[in-house]
PDB file of N, CA and C in Angstrom:
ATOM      1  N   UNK A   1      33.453  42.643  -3.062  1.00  0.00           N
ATOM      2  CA  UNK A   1      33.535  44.040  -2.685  1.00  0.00           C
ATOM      3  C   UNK A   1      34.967  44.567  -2.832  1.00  0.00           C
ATOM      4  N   UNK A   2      35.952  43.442  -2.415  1.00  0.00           N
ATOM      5  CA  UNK A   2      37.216  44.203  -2.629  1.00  0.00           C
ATOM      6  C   UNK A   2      37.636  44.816  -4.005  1.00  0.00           C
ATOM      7  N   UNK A   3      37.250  44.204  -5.086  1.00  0.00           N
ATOM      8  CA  UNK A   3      37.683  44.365  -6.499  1.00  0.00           C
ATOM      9  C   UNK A   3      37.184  45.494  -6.590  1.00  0.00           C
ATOM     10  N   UNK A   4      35.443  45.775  -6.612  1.00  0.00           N
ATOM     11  CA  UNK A   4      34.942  47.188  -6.342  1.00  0.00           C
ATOM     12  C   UNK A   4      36.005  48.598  -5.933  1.00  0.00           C
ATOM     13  N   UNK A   5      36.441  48.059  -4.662  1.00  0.00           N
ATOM     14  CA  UNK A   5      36.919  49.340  -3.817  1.00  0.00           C
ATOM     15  C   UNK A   5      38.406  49.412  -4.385  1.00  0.00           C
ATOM     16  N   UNK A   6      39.270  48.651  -5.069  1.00  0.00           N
ATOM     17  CA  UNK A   6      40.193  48.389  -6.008  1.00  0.00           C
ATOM     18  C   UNK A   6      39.741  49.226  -7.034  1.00  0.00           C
ATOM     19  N   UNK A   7      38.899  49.113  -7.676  1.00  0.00           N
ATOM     20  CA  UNK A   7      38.705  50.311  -9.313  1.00  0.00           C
ATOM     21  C   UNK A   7      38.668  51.281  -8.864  1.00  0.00           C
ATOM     22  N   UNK A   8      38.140  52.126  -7.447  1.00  0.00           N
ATOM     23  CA  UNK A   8      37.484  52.634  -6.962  1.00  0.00           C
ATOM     24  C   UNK A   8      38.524  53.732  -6.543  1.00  0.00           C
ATOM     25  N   UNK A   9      39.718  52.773  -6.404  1.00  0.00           N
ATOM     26  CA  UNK A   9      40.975  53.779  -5.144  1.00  0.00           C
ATOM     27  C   UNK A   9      41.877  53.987  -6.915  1.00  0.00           C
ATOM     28  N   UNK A  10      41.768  53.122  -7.761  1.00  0.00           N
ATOM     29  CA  UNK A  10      42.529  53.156  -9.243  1.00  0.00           C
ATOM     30  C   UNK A  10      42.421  54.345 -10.045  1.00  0.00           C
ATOM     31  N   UNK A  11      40.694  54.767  -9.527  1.00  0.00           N
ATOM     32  CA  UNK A  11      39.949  55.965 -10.462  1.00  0.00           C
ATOM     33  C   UNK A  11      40.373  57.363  -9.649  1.00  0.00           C
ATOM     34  N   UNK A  12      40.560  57.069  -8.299  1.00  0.00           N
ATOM     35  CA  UNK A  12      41.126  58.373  -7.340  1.00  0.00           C
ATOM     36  C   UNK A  12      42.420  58.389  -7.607  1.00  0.00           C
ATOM     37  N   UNK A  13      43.153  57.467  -8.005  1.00  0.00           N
ATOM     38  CA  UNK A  13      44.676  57.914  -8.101  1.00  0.00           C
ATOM     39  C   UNK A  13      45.082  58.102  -9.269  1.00  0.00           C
ATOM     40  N   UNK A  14      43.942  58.233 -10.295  1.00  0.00           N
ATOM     41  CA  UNK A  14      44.021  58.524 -12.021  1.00  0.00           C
ATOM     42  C   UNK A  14      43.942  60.021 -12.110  1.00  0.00           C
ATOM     43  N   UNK A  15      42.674  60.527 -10.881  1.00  0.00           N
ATOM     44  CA  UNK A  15      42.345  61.809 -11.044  1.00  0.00           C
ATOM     45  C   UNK A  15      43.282  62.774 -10.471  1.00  0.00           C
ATOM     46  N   UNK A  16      43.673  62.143  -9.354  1.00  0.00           N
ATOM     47  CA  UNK A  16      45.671  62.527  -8.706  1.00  0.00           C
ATOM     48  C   UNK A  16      46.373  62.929  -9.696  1.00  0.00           C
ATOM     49  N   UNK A  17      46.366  61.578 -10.368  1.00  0.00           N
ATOM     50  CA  UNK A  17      47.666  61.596 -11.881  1.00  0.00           C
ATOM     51  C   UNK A  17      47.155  63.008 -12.762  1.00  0.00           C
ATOM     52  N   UNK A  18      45.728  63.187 -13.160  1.00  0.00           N
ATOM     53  CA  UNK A  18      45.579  64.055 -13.867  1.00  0.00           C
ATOM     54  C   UNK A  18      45.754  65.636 -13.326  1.00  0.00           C
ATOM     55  N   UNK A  19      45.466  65.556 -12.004  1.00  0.00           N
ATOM     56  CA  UNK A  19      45.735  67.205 -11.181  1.00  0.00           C
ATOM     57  C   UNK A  19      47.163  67.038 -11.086  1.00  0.00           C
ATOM     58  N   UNK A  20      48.186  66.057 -10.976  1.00  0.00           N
ATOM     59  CA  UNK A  20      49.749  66.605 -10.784  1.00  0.00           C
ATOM     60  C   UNK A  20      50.071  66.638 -12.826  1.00  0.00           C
ATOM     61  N   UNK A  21      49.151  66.536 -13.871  1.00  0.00           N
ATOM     62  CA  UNK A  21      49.642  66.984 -14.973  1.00  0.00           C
ATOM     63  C   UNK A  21      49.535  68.179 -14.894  1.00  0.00           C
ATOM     64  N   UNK A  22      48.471  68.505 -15.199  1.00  0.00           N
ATOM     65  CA  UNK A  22      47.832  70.537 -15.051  1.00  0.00           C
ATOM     66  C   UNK A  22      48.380  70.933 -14.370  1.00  0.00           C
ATOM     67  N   UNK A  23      49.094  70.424 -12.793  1.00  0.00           N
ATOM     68  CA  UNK A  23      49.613  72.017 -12.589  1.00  0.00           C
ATOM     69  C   UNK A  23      51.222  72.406 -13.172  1.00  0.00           C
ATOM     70  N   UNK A  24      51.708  71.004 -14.024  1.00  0.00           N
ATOM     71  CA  UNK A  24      52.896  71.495 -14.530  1.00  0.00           C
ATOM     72  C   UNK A  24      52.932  71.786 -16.462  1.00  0.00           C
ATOM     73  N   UNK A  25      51.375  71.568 -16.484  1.00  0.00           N
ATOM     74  CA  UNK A  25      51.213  72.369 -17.782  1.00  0.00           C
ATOM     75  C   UNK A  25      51.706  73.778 -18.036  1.00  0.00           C
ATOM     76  N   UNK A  26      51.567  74.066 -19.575  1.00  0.00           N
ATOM     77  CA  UNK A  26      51.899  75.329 -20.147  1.00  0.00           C
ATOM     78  C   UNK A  26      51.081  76.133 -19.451  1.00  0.00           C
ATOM     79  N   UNK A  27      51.054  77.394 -19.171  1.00  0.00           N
ATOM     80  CA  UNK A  27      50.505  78.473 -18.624  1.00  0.00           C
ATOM     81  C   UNK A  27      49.831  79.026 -20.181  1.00  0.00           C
ATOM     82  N   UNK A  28      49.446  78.743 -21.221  1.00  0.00           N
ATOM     83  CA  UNK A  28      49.270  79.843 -22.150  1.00  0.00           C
ATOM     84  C   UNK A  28      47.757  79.663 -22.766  1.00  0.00           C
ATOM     85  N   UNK A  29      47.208  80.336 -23.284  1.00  0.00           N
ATOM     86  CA  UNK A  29      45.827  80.238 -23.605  1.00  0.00           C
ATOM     87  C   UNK A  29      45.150  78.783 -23.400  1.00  0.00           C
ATOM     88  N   UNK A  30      45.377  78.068 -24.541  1.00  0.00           N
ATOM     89  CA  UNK A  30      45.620  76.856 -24.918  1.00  0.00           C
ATOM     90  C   UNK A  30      45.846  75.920 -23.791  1.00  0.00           C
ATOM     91  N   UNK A  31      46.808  76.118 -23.194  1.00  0.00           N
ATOM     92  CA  UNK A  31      47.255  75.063 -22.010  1.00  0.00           C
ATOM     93  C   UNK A  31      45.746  75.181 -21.020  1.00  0.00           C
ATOM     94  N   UNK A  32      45.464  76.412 -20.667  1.00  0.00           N
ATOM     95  CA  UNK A  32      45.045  76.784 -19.200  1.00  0.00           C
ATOM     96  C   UNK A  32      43.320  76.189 -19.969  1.00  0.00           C
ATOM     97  N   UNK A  33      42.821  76.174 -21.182  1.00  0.00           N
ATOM     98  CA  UNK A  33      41.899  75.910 -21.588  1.00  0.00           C
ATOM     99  C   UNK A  33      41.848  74.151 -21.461  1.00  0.00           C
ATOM    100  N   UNK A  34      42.761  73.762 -22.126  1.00  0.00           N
ATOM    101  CA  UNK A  34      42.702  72.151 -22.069  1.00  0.00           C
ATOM    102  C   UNK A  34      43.006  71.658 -20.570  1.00  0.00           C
ATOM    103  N   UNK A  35      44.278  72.455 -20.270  1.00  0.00           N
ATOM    104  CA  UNK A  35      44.195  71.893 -18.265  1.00  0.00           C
ATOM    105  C   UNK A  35      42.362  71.956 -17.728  1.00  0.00           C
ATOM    106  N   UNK A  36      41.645  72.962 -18.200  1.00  0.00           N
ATOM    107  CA  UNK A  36      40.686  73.173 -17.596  1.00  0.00           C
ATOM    108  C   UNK A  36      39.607  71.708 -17.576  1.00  0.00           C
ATOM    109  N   UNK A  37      39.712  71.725 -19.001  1.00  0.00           N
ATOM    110  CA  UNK A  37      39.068  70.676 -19.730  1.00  0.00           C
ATOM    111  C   UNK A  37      38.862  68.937 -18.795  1.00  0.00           C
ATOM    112  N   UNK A  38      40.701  69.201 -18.637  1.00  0.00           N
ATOM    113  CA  UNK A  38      40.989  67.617 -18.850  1.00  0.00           C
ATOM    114  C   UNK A  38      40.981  67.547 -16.835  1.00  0.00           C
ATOM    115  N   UNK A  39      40.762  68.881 -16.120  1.00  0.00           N
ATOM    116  CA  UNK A  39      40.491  68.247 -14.926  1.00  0.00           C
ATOM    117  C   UNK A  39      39.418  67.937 -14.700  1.00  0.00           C
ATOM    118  N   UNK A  40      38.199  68.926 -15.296  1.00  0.00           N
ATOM    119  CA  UNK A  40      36.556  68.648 -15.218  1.00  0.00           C
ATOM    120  C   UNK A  40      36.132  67.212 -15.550  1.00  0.00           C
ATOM    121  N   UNK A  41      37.077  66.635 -16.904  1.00  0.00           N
ATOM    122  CA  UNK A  41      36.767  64.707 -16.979  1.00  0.00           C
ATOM    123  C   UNK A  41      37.244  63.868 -16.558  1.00  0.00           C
ATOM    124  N   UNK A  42      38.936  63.905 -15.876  1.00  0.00           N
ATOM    125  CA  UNK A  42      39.249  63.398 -15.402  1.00  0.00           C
ATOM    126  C   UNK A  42      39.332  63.119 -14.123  1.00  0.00           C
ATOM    127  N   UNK A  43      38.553  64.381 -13.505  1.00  0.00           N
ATOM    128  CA  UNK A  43      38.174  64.018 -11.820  1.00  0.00           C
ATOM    129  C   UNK A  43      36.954  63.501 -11.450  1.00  0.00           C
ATOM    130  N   UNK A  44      36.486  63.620 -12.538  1.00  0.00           N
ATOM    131  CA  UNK A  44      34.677  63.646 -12.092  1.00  0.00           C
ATOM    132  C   UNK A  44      34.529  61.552 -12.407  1.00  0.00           C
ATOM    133  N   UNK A  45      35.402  61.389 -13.131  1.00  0.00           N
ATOM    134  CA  UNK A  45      35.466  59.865 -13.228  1.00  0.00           C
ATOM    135  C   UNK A  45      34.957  59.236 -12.152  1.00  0.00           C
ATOM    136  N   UNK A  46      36.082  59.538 -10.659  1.00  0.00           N
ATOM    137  CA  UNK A  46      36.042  58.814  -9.511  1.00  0.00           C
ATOM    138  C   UNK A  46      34.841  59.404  -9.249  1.00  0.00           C
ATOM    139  N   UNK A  47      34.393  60.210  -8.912  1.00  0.00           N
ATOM    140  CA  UNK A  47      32.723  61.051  -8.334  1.00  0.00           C
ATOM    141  C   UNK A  47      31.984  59.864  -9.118  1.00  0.00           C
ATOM    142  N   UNK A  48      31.637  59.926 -10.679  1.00  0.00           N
ATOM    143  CA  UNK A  48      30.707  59.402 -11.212  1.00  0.00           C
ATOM    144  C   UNK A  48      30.516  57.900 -10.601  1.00  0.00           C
ATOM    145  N   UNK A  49      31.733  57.605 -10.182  1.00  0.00           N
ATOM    146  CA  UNK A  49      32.232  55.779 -10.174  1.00  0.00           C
ATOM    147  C   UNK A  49      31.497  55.770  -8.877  1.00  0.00           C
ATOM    148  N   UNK A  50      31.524  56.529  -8.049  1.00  0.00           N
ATOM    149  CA  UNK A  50      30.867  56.717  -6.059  1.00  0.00           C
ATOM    150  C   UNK A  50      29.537  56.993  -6.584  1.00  0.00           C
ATOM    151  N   UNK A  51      28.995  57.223  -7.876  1.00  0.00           N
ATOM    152  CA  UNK A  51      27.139  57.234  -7.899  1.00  0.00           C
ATOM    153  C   UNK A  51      26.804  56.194  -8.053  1.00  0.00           C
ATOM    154  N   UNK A  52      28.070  55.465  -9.332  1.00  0.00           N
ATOM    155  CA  UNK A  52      27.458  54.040  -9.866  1.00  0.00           C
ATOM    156  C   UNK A  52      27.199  53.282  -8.520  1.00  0.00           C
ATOM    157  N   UNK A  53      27.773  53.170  -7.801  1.00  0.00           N
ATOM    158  CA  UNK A  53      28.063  52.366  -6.415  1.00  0.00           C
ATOM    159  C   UNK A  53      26.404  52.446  -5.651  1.00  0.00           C
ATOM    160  N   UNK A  54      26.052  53.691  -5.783  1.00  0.00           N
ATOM    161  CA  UNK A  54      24.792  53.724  -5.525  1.00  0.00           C
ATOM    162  C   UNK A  54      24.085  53.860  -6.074  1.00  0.00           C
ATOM    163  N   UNK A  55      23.931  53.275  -7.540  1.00  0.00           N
ATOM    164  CA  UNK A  55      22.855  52.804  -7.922  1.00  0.00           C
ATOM    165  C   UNK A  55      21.529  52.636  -7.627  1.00  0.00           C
ATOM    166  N   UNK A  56      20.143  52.999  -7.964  1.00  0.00           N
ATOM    167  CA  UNK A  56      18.774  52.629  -7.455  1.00  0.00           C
ATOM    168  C   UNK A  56      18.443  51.261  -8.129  1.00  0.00           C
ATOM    169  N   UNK A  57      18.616  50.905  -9.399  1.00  0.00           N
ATOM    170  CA  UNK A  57      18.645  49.858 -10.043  1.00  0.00           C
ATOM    171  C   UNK A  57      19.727  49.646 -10.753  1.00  0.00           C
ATOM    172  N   UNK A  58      19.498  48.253 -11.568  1.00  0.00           N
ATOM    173  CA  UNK A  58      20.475  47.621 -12.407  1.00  0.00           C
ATOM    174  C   UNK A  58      20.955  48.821 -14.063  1.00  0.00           C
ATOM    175  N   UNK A  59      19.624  49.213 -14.086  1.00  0.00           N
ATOM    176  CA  UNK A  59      19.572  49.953 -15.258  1.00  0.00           C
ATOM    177  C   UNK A  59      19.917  51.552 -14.807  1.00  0.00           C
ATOM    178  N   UNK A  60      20.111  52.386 -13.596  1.00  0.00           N
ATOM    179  CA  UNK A  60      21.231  53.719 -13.341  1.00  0.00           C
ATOM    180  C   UNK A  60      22.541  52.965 -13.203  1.00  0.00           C
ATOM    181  N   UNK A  61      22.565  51.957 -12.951  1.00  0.00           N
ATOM    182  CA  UNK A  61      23.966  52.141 -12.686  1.00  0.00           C
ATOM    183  C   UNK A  61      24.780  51.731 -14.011  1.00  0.00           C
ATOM    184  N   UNK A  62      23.740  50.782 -14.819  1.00  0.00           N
ATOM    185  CA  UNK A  62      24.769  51.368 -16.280  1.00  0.00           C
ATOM    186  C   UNK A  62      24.876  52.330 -16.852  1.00  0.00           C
ATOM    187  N   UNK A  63      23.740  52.794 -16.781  1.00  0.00           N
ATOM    188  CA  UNK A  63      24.140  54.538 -17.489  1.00  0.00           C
ATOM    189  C   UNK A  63      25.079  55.578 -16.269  1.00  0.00           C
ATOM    190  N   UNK A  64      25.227  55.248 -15.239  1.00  0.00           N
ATOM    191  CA  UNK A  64      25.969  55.955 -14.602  1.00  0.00           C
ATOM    192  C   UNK A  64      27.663  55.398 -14.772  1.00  0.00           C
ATOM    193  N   UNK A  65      27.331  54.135 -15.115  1.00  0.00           N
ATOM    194  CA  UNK A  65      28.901  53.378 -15.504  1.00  0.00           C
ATOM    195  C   UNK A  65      29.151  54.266 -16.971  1.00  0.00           C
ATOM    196  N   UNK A  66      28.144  54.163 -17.586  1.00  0.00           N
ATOM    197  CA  UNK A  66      28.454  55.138 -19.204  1.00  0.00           C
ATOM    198  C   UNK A  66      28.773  56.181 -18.946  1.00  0.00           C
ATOM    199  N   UNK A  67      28.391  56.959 -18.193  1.00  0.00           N
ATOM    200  CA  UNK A  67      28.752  58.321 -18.417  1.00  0.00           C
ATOM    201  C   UNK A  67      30.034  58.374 -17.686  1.00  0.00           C
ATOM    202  N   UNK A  68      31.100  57.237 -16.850  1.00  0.00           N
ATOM    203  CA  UNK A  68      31.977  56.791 -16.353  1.00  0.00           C
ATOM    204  C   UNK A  68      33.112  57.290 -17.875  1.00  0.00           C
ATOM    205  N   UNK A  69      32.837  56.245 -18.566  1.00  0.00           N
ATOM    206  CA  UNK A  69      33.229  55.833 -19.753  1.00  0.00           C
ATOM    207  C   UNK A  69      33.233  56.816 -20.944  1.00  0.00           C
ATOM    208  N   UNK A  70      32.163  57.911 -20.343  1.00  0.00           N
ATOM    209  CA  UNK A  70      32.459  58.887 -21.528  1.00  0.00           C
ATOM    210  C   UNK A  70      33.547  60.001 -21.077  1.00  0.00           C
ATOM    211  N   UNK A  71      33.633  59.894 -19.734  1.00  0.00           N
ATOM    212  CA  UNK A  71      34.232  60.842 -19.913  1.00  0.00           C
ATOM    213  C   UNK A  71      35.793  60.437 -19.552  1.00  0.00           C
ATOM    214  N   UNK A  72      35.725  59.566 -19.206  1.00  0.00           N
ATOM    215  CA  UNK A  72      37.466  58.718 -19.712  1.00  0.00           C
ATOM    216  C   UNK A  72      37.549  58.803 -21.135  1.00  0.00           C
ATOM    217  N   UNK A  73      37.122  58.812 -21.886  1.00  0.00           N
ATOM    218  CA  UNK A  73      37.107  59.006 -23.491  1.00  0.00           C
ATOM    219  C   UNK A  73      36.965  60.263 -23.719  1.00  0.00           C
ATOM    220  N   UNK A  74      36.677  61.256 -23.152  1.00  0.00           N
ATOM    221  CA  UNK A  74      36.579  62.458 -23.220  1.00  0.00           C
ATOM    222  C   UNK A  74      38.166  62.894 -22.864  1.00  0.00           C
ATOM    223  N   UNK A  75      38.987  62.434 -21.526  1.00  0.00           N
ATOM    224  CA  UNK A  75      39.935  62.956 -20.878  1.00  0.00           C
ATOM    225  C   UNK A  75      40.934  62.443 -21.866  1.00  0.00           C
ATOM    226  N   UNK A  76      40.802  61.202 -22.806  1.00  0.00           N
ATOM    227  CA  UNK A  76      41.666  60.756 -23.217  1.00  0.00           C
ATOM    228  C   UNK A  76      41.794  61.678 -24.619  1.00  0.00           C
ATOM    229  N   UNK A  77      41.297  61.966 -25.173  1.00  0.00           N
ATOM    230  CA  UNK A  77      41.025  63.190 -26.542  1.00  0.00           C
ATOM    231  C   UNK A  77      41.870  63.983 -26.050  1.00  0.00           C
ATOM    232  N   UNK A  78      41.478  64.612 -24.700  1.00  0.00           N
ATOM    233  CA  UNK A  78      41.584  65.940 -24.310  1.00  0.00           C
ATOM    234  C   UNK A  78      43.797  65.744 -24.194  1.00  0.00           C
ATOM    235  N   UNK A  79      43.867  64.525 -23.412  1.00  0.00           N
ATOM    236  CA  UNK A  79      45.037  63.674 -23.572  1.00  0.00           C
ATOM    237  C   UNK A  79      46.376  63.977 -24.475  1.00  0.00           C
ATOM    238  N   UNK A  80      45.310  63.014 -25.581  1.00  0.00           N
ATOM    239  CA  UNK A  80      46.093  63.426 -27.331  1.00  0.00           C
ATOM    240  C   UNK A  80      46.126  64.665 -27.373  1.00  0.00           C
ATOM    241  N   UNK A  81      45.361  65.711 -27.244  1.00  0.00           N
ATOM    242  CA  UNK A  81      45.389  66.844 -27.807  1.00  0.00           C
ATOM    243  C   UNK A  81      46.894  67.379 -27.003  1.00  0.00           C
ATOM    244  N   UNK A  82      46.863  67.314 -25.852  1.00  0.00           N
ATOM    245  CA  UNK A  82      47.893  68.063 -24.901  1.00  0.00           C
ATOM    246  C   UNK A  82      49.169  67.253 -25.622  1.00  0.00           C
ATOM    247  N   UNK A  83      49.278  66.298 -25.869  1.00  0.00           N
ATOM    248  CA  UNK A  83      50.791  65.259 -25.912  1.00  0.00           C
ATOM    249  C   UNK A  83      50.905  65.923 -27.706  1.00  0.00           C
ATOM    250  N   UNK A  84      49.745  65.817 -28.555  1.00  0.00           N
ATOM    251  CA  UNK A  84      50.565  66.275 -29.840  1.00  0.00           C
ATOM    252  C   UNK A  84      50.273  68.061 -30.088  1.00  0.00           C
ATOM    253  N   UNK A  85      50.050  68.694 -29.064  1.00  0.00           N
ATOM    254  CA  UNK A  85      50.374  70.423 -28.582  1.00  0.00           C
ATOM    255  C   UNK A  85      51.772  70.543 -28.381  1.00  0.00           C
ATOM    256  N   UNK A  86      52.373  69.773 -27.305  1.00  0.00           N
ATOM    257  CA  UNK A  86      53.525  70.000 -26.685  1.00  0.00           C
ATOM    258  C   UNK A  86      53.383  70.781 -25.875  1.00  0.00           C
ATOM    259  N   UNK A  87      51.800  70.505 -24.552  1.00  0.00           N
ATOM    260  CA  UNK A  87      51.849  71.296 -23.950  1.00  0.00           C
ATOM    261  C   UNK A  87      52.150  70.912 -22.139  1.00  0.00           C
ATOM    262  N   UNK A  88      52.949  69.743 -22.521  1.00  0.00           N
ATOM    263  CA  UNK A  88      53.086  69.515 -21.169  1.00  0.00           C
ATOM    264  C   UNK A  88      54.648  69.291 -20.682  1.00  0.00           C
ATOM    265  N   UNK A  89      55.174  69.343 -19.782  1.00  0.00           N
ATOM    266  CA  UNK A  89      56.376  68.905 -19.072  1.00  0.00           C
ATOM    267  C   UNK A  89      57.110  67.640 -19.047  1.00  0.00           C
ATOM    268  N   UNK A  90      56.401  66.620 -18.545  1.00  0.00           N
ATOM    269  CA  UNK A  90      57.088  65.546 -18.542  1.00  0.00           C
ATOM    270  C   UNK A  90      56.377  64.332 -19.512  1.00  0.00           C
ATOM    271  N   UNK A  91      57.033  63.998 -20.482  1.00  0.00           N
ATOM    272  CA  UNK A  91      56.630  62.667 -21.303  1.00  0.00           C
ATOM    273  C   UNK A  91      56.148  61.527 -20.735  1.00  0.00           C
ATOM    274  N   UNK A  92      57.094  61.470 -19.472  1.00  0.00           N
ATOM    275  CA  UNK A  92      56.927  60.187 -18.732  1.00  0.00           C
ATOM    276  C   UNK A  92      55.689  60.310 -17.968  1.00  0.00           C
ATOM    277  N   UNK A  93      55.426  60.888 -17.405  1.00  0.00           N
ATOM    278  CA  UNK A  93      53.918  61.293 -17.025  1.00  0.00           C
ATOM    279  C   UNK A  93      52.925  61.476 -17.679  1.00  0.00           C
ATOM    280  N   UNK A  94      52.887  61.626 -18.652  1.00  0.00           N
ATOM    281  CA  UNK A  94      51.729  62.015 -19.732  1.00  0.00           C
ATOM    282  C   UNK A  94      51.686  60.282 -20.228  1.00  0.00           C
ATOM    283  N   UNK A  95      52.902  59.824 -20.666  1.00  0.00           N
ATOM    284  CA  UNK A  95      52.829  58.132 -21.236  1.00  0.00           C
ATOM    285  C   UNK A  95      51.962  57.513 -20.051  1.00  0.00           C
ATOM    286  N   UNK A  96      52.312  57.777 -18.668  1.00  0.00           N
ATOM    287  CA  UNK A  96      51.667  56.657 -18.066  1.00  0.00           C
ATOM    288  C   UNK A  96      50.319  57.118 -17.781  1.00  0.00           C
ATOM    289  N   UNK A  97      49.423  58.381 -17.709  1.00  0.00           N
ATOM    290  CA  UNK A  97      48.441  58.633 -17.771  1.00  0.00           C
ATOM    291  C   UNK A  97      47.258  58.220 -19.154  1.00  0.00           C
ATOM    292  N   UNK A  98      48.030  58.417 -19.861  1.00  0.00           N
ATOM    293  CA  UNK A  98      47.970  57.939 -21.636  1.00  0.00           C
ATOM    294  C   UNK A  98      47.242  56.546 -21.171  1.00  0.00           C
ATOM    295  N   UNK A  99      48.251  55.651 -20.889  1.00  0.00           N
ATOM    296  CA  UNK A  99      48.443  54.337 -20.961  1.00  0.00           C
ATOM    297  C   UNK A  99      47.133  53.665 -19.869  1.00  0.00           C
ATOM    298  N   UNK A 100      47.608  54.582 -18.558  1.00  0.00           N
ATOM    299  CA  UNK A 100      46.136  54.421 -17.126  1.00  0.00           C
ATOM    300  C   UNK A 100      44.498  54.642 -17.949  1.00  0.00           C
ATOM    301  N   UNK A 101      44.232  55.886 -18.634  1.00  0.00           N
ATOM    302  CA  UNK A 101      43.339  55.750 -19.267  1.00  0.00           C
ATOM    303  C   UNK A 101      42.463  54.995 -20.259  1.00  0.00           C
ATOM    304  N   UNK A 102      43.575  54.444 -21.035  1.00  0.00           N
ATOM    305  CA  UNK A 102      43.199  53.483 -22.041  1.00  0.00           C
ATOM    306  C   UNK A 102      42.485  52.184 -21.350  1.00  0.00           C
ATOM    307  N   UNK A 103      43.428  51.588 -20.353  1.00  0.00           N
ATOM    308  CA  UNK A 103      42.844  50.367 -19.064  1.00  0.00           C
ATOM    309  C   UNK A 103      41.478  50.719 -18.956  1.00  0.00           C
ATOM    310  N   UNK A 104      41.757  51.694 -17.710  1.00  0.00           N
ATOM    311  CA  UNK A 104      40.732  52.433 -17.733  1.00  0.00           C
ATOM    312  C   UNK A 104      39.193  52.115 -18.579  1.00  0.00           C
ATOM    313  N   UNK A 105      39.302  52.526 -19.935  1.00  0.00           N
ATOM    314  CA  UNK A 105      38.420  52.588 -21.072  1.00  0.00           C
ATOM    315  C   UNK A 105      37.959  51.271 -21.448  1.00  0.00           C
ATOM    316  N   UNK A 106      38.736  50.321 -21.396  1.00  0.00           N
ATOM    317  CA  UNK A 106      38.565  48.774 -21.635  1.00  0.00           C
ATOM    318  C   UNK A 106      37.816  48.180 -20.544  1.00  0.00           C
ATOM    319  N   UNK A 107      38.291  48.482 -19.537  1.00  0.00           N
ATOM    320  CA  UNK A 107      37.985  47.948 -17.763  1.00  0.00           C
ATOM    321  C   UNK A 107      36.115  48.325 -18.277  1.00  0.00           C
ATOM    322  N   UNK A 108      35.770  49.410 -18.241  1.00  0.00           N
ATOM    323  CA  UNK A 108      34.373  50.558 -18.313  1.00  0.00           C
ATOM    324  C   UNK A 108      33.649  49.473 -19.357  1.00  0.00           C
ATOM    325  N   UNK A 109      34.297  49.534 -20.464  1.00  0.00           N
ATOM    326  CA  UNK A 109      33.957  48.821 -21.868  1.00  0.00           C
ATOM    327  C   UNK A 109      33.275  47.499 -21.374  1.00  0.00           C
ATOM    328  N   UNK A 110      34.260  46.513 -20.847  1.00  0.00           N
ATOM    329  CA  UNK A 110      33.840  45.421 -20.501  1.00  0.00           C
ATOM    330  C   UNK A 110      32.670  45.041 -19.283  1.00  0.00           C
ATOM    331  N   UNK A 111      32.857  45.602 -18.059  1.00  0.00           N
ATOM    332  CA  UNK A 111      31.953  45.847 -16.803  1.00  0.00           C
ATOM    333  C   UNK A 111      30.563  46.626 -17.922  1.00  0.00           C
ATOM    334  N   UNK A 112      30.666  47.191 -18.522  1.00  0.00           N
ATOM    335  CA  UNK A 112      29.212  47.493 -19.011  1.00  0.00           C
ATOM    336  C   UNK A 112      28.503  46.620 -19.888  1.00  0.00           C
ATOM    337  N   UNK A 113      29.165  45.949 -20.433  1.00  0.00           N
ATOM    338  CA  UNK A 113      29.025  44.780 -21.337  1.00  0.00           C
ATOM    339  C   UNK A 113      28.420  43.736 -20.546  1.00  0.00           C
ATOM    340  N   UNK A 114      28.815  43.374 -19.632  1.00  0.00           N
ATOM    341  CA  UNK A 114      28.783  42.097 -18.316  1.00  0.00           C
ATOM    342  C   UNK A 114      27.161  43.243 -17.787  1.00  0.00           C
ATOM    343  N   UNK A 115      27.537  44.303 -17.514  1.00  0.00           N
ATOM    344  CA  UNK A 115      26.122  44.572 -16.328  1.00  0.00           C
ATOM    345  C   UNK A 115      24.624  44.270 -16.980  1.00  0.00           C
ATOM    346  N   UNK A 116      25.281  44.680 -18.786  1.00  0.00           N
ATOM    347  CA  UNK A 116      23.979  44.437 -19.961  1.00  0.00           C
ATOM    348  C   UNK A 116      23.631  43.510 -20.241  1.00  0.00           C
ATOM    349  N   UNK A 117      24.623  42.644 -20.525  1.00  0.00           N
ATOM    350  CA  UNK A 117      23.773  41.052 -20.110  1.00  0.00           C
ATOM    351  C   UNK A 117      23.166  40.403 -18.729  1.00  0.00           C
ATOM    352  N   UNK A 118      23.782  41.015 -17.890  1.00  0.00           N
ATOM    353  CA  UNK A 118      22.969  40.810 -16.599  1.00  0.00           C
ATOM    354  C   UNK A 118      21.950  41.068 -16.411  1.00  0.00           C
ATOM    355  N   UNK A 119      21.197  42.244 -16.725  1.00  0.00           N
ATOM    356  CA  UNK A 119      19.420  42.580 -17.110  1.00  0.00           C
ATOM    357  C   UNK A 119      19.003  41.284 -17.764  1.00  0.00           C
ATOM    358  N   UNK A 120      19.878  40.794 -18.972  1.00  0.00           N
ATOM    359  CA  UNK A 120      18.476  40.697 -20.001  1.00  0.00           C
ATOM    360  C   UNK A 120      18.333  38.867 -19.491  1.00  0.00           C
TER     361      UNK A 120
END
């Protein structure tokens, strides 16, 4: 259970990381569109991760782990797009969000891999 509540507090302090990017984003069309973007996938991560947890079976909670995973792959696009815009403030913050996501994406990758052989 601890490892659980470990990804769990990792995915709340990713979605932290992503609300202290946006609010020191660009203010301009563009910015306020992708800020919009990249809080709707990058917060909803931790939410989605508190359904997987409650799961009815083996088989919601991988597709609730997937849709985990899509939209970390979603936030991470949304990511690139902001870092080669030049629409954000600090490099160093954007690198380590960059970098949190990618984990992130691998961590999702693998745990779904493991839950799919666990069915069969």
């Amino acid at each position: 259970m601890e490892k659980e509540y470990d990804l769990e507090e990792r995915l709340i302090k990713f979605s932290v990381l992503i609300i202290d990017l946006v609010f020191e984003m660009s203010k301009s069309k563009a910015g306020s569109h992708l800020s919009g973007q990249l809080v709707r996938s990058g917060t909803s991560v931790s939410l989605n991760y508190g359904e997987a947890q409650s799961a009815e079976s083996r088989k919601d909670f991988i597709h609730k782990m997937k849709i985990v995973l899509k939209e970390l792959r979603e936030s991470f696009a949304c990511i690139k797009i902001i870092q080669l815009s030049r629409l954000y403030k600090s490099e160093s913050k954007l690198k380590k969000i960059k970098n949190e996501n990618n984990e992130l994406i691998s961590i999702f990758v693998k745990s779904i891999e493991t839950a799919i052989k666990n069915v069969t």
